[in-house]
Protein backbone atom coordinates (compact mmCIF):
# COMPACT_ATOMS: atom_id res chain seq x y z
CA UNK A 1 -35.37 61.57 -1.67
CA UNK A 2 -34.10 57.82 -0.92
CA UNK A 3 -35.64 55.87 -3.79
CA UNK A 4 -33.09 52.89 -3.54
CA UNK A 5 -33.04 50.48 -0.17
CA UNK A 6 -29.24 50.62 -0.99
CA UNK A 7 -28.98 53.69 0.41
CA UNK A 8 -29.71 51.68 3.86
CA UNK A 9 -26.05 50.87 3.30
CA UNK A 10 -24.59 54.68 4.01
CA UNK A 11 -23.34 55.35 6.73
CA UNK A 12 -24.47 58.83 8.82
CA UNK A 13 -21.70 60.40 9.15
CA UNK A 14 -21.18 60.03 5.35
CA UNK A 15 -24.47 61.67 4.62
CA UNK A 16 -23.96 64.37 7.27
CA UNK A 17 -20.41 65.37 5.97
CA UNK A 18 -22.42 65.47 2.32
CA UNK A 19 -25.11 67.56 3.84
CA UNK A 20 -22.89 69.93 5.47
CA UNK A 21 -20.09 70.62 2.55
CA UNK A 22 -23.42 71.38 -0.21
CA UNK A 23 -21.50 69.37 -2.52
CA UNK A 24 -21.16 65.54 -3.65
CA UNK A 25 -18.73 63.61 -1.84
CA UNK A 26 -17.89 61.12 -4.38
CA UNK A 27 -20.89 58.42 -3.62
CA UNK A 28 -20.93 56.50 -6.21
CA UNK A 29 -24.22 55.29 -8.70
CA UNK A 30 -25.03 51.91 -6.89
CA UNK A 31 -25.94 54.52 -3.46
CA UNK A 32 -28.80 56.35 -5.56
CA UNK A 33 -28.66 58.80 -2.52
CA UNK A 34 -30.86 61.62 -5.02
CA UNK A 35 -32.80 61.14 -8.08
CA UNK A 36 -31.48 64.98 -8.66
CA UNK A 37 -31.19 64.82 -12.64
CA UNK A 38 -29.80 68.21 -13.16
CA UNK A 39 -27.06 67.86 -10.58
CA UNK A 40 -26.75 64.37 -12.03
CA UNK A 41 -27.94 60.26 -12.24
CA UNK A 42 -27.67 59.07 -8.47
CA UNK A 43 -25.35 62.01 -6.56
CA UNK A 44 -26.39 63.77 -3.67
CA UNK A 45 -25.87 67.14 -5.00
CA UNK A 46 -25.76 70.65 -2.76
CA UNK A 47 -29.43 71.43 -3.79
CA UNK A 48 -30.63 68.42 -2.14
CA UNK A 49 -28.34 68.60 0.70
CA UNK A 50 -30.74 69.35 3.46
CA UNK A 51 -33.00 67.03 2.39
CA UNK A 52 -33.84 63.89 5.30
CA UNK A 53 -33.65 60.04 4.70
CA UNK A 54 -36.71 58.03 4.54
CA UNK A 55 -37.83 57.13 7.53
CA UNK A 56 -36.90 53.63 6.84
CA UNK A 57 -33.78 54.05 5.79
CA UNK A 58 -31.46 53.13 8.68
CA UNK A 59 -28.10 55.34 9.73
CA UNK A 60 -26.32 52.74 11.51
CA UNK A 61 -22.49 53.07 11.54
CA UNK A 62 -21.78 49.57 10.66
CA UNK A 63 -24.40 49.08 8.01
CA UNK A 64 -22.43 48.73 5.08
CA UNK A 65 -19.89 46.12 7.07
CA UNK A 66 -21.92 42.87 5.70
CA UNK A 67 -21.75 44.73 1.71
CA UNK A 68 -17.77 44.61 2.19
CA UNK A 69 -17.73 41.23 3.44
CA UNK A 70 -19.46 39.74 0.52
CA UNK A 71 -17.31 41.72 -1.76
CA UNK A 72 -14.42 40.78 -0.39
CA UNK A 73 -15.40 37.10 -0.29
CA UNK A 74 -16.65 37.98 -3.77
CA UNK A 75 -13.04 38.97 -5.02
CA UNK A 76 -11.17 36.52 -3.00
CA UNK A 77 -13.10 33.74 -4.64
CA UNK A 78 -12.33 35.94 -8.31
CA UNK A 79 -8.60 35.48 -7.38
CA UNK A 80 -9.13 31.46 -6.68
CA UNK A 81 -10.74 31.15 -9.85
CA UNK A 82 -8.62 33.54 -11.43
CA UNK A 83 -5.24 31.67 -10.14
CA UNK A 84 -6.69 27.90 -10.75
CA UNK A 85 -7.12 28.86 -14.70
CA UNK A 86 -3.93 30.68 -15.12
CA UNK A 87 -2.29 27.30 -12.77
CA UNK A 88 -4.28 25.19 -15.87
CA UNK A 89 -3.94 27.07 -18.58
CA UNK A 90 0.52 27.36 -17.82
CA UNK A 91 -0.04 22.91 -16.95
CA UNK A 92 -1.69 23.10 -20.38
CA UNK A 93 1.08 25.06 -22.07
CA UNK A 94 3.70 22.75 -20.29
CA UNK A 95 1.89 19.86 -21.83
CA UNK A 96 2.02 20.97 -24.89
CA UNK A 97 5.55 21.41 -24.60
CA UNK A 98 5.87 18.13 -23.23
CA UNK A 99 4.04 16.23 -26.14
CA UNK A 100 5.60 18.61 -28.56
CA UNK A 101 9.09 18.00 -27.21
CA UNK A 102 8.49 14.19 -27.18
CA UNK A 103 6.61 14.09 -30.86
CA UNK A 104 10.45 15.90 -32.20
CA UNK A 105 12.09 12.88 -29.96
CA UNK A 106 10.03 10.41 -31.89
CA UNK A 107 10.76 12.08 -35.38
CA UNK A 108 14.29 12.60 -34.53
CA UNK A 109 14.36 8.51 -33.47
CA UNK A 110 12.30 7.32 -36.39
CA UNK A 111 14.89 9.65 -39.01
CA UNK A 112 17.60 7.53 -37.09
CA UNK A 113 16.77 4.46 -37.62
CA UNK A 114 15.39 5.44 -41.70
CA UNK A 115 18.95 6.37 -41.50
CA UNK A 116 20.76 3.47 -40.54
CA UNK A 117 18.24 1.27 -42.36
CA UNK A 118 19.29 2.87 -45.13
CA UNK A 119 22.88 2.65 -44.59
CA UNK A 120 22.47 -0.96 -43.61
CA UNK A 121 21.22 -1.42 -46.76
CA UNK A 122 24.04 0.41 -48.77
CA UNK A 123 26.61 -1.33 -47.21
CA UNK A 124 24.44 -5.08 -48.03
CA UNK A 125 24.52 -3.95 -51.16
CA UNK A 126 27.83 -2.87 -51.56
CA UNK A 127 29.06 -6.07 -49.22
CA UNK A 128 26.97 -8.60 -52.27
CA UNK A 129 29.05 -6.10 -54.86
CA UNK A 130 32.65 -7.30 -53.51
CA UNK A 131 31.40 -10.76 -53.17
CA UNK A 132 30.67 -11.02 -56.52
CA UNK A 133 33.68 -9.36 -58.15
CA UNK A 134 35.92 -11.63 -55.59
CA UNK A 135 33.95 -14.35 -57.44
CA UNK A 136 33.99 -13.42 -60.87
CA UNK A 137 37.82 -12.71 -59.71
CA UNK A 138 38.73 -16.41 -58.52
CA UNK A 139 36.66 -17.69 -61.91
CA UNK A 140 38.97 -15.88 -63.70
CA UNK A 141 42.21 -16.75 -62.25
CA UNK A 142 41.41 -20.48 -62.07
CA UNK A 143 40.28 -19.92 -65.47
CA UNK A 144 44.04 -18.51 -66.35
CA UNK A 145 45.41 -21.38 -63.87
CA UNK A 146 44.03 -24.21 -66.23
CA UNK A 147 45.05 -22.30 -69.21
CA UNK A 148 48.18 -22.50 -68.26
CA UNK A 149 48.37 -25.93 -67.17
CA UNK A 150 47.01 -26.79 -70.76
CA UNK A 151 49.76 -24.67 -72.20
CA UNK A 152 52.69 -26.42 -70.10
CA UNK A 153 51.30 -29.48 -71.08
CA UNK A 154 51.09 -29.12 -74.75
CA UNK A 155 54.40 -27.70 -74.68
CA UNK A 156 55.86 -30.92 -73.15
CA UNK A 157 53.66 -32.67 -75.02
CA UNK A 158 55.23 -31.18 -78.46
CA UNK A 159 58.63 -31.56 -76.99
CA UNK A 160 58.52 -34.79 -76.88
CA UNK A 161 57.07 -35.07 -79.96
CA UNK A 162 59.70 -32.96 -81.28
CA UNK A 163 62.72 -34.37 -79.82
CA UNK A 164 63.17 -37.44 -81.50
CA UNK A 165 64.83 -36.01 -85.05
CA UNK A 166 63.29 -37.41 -88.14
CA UNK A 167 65.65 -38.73 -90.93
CA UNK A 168 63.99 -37.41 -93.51
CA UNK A 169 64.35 -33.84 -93.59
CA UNK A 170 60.89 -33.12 -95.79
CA UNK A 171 59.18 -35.38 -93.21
CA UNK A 172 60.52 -33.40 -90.65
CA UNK A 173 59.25 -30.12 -92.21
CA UNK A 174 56.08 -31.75 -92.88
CA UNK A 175 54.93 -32.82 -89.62
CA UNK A 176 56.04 -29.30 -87.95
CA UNK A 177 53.79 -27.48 -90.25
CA UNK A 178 50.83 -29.86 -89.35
CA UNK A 179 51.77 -29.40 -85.48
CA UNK A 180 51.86 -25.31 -86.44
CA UNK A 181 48.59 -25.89 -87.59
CA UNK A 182 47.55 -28.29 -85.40
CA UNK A 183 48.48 -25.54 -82.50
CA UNK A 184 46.87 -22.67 -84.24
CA UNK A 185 43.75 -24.52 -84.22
CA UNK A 186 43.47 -25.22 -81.33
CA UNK A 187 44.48 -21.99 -80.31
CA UNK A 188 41.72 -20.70 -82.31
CA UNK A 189 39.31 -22.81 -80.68
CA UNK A 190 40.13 -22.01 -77.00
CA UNK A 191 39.76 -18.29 -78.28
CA UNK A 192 36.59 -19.35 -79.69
CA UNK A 193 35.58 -21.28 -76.18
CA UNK A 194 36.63 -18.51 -74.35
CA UNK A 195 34.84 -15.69 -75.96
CA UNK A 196 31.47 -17.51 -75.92
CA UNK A 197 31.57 -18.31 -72.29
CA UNK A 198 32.55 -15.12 -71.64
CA UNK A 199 29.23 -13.78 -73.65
CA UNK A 200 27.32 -16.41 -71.54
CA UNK A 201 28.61 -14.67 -68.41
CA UNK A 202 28.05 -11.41 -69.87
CA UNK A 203 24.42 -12.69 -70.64
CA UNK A 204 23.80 -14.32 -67.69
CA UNK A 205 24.79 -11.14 -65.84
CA UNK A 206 22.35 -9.25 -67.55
CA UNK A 207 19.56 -11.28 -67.19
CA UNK A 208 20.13 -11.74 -63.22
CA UNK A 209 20.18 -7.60 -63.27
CA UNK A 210 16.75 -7.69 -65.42
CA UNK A 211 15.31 -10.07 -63.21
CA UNK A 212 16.77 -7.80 -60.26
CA UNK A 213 15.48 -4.91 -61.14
CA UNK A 214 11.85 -6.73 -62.13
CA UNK A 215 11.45 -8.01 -58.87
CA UNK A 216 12.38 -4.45 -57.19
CA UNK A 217 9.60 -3.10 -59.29
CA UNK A 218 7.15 -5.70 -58.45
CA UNK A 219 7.83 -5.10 -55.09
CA UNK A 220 7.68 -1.72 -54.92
CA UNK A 221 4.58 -1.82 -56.70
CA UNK A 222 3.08 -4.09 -54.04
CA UNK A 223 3.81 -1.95 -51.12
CA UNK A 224 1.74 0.71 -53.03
CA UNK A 225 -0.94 -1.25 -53.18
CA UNK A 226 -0.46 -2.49 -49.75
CA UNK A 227 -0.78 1.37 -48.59
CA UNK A 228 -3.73 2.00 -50.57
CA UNK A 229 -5.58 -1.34 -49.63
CA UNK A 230 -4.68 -0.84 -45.79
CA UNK A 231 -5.88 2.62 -46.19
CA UNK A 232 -9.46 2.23 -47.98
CA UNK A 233 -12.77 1.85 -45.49
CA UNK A 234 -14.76 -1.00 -48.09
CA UNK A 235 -18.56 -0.70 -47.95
CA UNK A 236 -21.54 -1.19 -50.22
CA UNK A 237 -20.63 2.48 -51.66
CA UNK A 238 -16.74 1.25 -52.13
CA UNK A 239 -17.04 -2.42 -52.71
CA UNK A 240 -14.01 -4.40 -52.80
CA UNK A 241 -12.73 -6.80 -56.03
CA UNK A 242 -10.17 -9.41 -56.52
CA UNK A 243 -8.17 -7.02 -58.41
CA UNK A 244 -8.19 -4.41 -55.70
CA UNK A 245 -6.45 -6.73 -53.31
CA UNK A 246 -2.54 -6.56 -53.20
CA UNK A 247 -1.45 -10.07 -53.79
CA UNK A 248 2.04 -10.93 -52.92
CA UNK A 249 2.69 -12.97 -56.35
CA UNK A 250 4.84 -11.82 -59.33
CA UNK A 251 2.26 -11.06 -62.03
CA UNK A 252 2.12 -12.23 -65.68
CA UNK A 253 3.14 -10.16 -68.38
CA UNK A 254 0.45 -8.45 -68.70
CA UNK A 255 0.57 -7.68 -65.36
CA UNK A 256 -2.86 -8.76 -64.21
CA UNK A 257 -2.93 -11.20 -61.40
CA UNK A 258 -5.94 -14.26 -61.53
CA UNK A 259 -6.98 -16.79 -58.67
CA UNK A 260 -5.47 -19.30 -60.63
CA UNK A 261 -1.77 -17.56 -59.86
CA UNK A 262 -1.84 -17.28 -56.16
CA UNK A 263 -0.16 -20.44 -55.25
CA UNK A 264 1.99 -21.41 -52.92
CA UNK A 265 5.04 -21.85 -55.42
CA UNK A 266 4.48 -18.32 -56.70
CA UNK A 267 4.22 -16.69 -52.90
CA UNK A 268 7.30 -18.49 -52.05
CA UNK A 269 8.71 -17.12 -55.52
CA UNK A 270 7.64 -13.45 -54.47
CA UNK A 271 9.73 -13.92 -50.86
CA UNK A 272 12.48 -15.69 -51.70
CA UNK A 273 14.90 -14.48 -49.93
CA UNK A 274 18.34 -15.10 -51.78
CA UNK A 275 16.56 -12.63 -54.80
CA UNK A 276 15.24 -10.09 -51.98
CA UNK A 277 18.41 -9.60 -50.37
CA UNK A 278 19.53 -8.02 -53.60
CA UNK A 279 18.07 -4.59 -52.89
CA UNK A 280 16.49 -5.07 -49.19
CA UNK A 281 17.76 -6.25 -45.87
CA UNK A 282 17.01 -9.14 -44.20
CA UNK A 283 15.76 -6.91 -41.15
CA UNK A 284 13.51 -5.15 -44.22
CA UNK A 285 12.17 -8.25 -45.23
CA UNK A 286 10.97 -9.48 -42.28
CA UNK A 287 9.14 -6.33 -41.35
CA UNK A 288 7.24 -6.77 -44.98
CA UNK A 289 6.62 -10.35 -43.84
CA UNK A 290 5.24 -9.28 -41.04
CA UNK A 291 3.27 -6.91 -42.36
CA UNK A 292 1.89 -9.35 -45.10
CA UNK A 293 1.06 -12.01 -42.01
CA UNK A 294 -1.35 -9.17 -40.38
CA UNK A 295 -3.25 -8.15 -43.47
CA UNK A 296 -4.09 -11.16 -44.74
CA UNK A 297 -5.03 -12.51 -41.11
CA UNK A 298 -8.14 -14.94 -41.44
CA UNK A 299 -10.34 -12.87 -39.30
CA UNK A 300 -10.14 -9.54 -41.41
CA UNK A 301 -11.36 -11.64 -43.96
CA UNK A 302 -13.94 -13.17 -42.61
CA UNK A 303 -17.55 -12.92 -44.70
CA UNK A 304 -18.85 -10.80 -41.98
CA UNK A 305 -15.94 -8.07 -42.71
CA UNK A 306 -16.28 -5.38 -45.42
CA UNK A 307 -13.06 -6.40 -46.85
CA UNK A 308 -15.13 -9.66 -47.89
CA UNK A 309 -19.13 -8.65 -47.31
CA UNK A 310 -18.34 -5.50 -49.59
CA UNK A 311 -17.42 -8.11 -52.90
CA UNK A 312 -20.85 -8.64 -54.79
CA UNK A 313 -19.84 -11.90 -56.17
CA UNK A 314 -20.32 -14.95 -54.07
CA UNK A 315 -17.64 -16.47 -56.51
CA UNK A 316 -15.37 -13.97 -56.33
CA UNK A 317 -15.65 -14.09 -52.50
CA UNK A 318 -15.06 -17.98 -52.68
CA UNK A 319 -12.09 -17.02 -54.56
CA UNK A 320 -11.03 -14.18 -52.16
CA UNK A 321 -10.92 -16.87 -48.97
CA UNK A 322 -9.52 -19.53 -50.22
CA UNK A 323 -6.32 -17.09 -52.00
CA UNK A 324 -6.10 -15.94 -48.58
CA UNK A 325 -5.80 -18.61 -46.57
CA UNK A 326 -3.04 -19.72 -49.72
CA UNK A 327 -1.42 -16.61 -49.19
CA UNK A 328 -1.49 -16.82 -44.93
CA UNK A 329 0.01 -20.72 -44.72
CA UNK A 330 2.78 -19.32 -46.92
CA UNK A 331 3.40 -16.21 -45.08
CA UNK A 332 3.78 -18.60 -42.15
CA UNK A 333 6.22 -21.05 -43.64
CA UNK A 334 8.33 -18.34 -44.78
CA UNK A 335 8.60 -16.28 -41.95
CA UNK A 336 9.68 -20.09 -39.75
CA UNK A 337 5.97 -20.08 -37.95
């Protein structure tokens, strides 16, 4: 019995060679040529093999043409689809092999130039090394120069003192032990001379490396903050604070920095250049410049800004704008602007 209008889509001579073998000739389920459950869901089995189509059921040999058609349409546009997503998916994949490739580029580049940054700055450090032993070289030899000028001259000096030969023989002896003594004092004293202005260089020495090494750490300690500040989103949750803001000034001893200290005497302090070019470049410093001109720029500190709106204090914002626009003219001056 033809329960499905799909089997409109079988062909006769299909149905007659089914009929005539009294077996199934491998229709498949979508035909639902028999609702036969014993000889199985949807075959046309060899009890049911004599059995007639419905009357409606048509047994043209070109019905089932239009049912290919639309499949293969159907499978053709499968294909399209199927080769436009592999053709995206492999442009994906190349890409990400494009950005990848270019993100090692710009890691490789950026290590490079660390690199010579670094090596630029061993070599300024190194190059200031040499120019201050050469100098501490030519102090000493001029130093050895004039000390032996002195001792030519006091030996003429004493020759000619000496030359003319006293008639009195205990005179004589006399006044050459008060020259030996005389010349042993002195002596004496030039040692003395000598070793204390060698302890001044010695002390003078140390307290340039102190204040070296103090201004390295103040720095240091600045671009900290700097990251930090540059880093932090203010709001009324995370309000912002005098103390919070990196200021580019060397602070007191107890390390605490007040409005009072940002000045333009103490900015110009913290950048000075002939100190900074101790331990950075000059190529170093400019960058931090730099970086210092854009984060204290007038309009991120506006009152309408977090940075500024965030502070509680109407005071302390007063204080805030008017250290920043200290801080800004500064920048300027020292960077040649």
């Amino acid at each position: 019995m033809w329960l499905n209008p799909a089997a409109a889509r079988i062909t006769a001579s299909q149905r007659r060679a089914h009929a005539e073998s009294r077996r199934c000739c491998g229709l498949t389920l979508k035909y639902a040529l028999c609702n036969n459950n014993p000889g199985g869901n949807y075959q046309y089995c060899w009890r049911h093999g004599g059995q007639a189509a419905h009357a409606n059921v048509g047994a043209a040999p070109g019905a089932e043409a239009p049912q290919r058609a639309v499949v293969r349409e159907r499978m053709r546009e499968f294909e399209r689809i199927q080769r436009e997503s592999e053709a995206r998916g492999q442009d994906a994949r190349d890409q990400w092999a494009r950005e990848e490739q270019r993100r090692r580029e710009q890691a490789r580049a950026r290590a490079e130039r660390e690199e010579q940054e670094r090596q630029r700055a061993r070599e300024e450090q190194q190059r200031w090394r040499r120019e201050r032993e050469q100098q501490a070289r030519q102090e000493e030899e001029e130093r050895a120069q004039r000390e032996r000028f002195r001792r030519e001259n006091d030996w003429q000096w004493s020759y000619q003192r000496q030359r003319p030969r006293p008639r009195n023989p205990g005179q004589g002896a006399r006044q050459a032990e008060e020259e030996r003594h005389r010349q042993q004092e002195q002596a004496r004293r030039e040692q003395e001379q000598a070793r204390r202005a060698e302890a001044e260089r010695q002390r003078r020495q140390a307290t340039e490396d102190q204040d070296a090494q103090f201004r390295a750490r103040c720095l240091q300690s600045y671009l900290d903050k700097c990251e930090i500040f540059d880093k932090t989103v203010f709001s009324s949750r995370i309000p912002n604070n005098f103390s919070l803001i990196p200021w580019p000034v060397i602070p007191r001893v107890g390390g605490t920095v007040s409005p009072g200290d940002i000045t333009p005497e103490n900015v110009r302090r913290f950048f000075d250049s002939s100190a900074l070019r101790r331990f950075k470049t000059a190529r170093e410093i400019d960058v931090i410049l730099k970086n210092t001109a854009r984060r204290f720029h007038p309009d991120r500190f506006s009152p309408n800004r977090p940075v500024v709106g965030s502070i509680h204090n109407l005071e302390a914002r007063r204080a805030v704008i008017e250290a920043v626009d200290v801080v800004i003219k500064t920048v300027n001056v020292c960077r040649g602007g």
